[in-house]
N, C-alpha and C. Protein backbone atom coordinates (compact mmCIF):
# COMPACT_ATOMS: atom_id res chain seq x y z
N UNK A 1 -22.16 65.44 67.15
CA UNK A 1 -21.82 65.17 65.77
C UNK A 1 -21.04 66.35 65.25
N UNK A 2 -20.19 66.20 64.75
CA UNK A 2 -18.96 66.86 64.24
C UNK A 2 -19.09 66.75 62.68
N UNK A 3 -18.40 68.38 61.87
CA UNK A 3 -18.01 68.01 60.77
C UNK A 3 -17.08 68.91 59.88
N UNK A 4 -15.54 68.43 59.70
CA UNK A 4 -14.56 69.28 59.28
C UNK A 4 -14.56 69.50 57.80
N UNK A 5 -14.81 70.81 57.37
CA UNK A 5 -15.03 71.62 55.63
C UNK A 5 -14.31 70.51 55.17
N UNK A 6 -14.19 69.41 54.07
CA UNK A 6 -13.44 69.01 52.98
C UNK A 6 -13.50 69.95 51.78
N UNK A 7 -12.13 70.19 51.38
CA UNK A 7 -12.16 70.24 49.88
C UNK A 7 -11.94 71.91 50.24
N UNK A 8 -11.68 72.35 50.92
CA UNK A 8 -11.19 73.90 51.28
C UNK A 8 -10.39 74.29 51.79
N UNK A 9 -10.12 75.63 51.89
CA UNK A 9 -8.86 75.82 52.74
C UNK A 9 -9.50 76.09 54.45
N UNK A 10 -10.53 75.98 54.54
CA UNK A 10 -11.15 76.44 55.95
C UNK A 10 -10.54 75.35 56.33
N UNK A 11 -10.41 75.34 57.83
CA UNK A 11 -10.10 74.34 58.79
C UNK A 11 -11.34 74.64 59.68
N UNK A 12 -12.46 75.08 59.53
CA UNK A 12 -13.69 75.10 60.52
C UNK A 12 -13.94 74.18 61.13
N UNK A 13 -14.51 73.89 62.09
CA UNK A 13 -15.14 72.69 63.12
C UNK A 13 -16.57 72.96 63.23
N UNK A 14 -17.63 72.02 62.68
CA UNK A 14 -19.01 72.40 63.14
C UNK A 14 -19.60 71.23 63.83
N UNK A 15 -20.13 71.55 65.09
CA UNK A 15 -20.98 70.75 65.57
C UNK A 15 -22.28 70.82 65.44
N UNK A 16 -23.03 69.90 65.71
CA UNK A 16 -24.77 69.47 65.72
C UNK A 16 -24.87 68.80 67.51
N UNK A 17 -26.30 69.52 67.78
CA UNK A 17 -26.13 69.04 68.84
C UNK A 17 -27.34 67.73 68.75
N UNK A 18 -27.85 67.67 67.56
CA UNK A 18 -28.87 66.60 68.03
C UNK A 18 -28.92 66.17 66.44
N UNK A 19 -29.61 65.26 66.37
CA UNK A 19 -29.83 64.86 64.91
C UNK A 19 -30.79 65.53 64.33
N UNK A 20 -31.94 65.79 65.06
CA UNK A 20 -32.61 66.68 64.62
C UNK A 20 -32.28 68.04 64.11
N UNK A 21 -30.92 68.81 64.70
CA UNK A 21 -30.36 70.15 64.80
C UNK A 21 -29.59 69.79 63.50
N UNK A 22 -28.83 68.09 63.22
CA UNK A 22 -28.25 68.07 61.90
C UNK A 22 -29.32 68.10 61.05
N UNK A 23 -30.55 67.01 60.81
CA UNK A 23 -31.33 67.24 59.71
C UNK A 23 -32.22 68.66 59.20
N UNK A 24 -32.19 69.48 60.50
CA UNK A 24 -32.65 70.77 59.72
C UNK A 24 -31.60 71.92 58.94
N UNK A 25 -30.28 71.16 59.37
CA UNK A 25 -29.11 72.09 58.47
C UNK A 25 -29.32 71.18 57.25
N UNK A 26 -29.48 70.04 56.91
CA UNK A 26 -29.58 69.54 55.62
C UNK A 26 -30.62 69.86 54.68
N UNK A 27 -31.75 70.17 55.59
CA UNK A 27 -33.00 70.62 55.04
C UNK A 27 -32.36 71.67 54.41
N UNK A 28 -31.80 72.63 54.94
CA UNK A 28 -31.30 74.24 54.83
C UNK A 28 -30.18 74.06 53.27
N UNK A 29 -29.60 72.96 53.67
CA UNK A 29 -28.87 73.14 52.71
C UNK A 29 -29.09 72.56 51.54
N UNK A 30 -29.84 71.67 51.33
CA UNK A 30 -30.97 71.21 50.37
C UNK A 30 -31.29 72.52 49.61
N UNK A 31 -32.19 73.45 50.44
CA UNK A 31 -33.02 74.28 49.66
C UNK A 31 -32.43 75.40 49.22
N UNK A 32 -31.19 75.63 49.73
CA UNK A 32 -29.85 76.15 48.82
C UNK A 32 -29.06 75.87 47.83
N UNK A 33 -29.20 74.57 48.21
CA UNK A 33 -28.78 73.72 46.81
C UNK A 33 -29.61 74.20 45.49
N UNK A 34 -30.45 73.86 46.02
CA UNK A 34 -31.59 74.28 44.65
C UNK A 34 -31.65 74.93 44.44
N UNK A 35 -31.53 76.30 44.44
CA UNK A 35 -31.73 77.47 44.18
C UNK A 35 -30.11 77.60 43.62
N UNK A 36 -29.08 77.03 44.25
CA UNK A 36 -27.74 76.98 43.05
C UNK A 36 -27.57 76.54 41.74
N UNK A 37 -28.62 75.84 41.95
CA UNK A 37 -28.97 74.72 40.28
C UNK A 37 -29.64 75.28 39.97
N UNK A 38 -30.72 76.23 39.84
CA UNK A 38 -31.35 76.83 39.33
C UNK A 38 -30.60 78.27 39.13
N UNK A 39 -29.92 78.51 39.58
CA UNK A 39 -28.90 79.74 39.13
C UNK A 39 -28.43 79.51 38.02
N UNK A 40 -27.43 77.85 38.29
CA UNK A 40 -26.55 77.30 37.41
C UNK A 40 -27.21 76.51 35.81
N UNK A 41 -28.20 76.06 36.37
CA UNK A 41 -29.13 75.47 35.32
C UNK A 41 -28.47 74.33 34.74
N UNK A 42 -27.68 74.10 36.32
CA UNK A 42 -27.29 72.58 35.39
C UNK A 42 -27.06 71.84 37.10
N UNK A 43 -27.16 70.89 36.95
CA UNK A 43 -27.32 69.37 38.18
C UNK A 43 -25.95 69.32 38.75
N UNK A 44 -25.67 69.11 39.76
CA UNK A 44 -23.96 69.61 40.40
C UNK A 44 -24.08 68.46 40.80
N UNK A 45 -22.62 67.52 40.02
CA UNK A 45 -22.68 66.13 40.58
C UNK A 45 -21.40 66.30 42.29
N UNK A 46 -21.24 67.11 42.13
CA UNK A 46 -20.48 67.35 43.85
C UNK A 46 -21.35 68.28 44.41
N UNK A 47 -22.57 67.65 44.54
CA UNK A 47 -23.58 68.09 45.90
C UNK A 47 -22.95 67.85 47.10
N UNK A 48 -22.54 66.52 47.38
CA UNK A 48 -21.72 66.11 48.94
C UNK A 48 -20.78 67.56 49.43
N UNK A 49 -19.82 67.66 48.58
CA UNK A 49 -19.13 69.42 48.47
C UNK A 49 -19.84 70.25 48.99
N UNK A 50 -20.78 70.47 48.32
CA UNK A 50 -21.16 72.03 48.43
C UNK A 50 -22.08 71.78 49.27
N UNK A 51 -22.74 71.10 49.99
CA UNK A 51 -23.63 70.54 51.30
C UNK A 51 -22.84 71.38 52.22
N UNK A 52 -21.36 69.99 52.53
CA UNK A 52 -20.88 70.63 53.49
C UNK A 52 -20.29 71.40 53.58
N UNK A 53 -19.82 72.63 52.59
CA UNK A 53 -19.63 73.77 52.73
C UNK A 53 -20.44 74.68 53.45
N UNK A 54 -21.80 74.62 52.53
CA UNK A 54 -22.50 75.58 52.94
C UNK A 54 -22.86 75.02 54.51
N UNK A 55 -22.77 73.71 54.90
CA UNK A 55 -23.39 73.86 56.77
C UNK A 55 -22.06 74.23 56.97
N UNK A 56 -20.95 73.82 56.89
CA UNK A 56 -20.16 74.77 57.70
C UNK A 56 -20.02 75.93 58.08
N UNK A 57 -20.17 76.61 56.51
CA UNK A 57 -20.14 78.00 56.35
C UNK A 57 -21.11 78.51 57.65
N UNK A 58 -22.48 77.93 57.46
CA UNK A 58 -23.68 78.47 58.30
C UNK A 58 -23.94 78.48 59.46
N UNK A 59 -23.13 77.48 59.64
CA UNK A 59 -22.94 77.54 61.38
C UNK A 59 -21.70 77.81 61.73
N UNK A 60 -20.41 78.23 61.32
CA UNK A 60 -19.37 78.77 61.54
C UNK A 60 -20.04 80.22 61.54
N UNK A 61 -20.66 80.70 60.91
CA UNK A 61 -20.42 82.14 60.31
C UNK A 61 -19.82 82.96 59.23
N UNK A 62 -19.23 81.73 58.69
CA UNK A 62 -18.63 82.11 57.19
C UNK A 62 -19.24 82.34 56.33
N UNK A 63 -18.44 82.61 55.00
CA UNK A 63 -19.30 83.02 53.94
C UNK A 63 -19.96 82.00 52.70
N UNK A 64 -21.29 81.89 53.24
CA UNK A 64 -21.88 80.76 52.24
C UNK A 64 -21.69 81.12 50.61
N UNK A 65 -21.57 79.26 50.08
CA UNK A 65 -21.33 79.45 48.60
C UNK A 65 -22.99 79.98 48.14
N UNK A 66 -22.57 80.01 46.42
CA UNK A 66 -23.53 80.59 46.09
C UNK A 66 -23.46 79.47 44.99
């Protein structure tokens, strides 16, 4: 399972090797999420965005949003 950054200038490539290996980056990025909304104190209707930013970021090695 494959997945190319939308909505950036990265051209990163991230793979998952199992579904399981994807649902614990979602977990991950879930509980980052939240802690962005709670920074922001307001509900981010482009969650889909900033999801796959931040797994890209995290398994590229790049620099996760905040």
């Amino acid at each position: 399972m494959s997945s190319t950054e939308a909505g950036s200038d990265s051209t990163a490539e991230t793979t998952y090797t199992s579904t399981a290996d994807l649902a614990d980056a979602l977990r991950r990025a879930e509980a980052a999420h939240g802690e962005h909304e709670r920074r922001t104190g307001e509900r981010d209707e482009n969650w889909p965005d900033w999801y796959a930013a931040y797994m890209v970021a995290e398994r590229s090695g790049g620099e996760l949003p905040t």
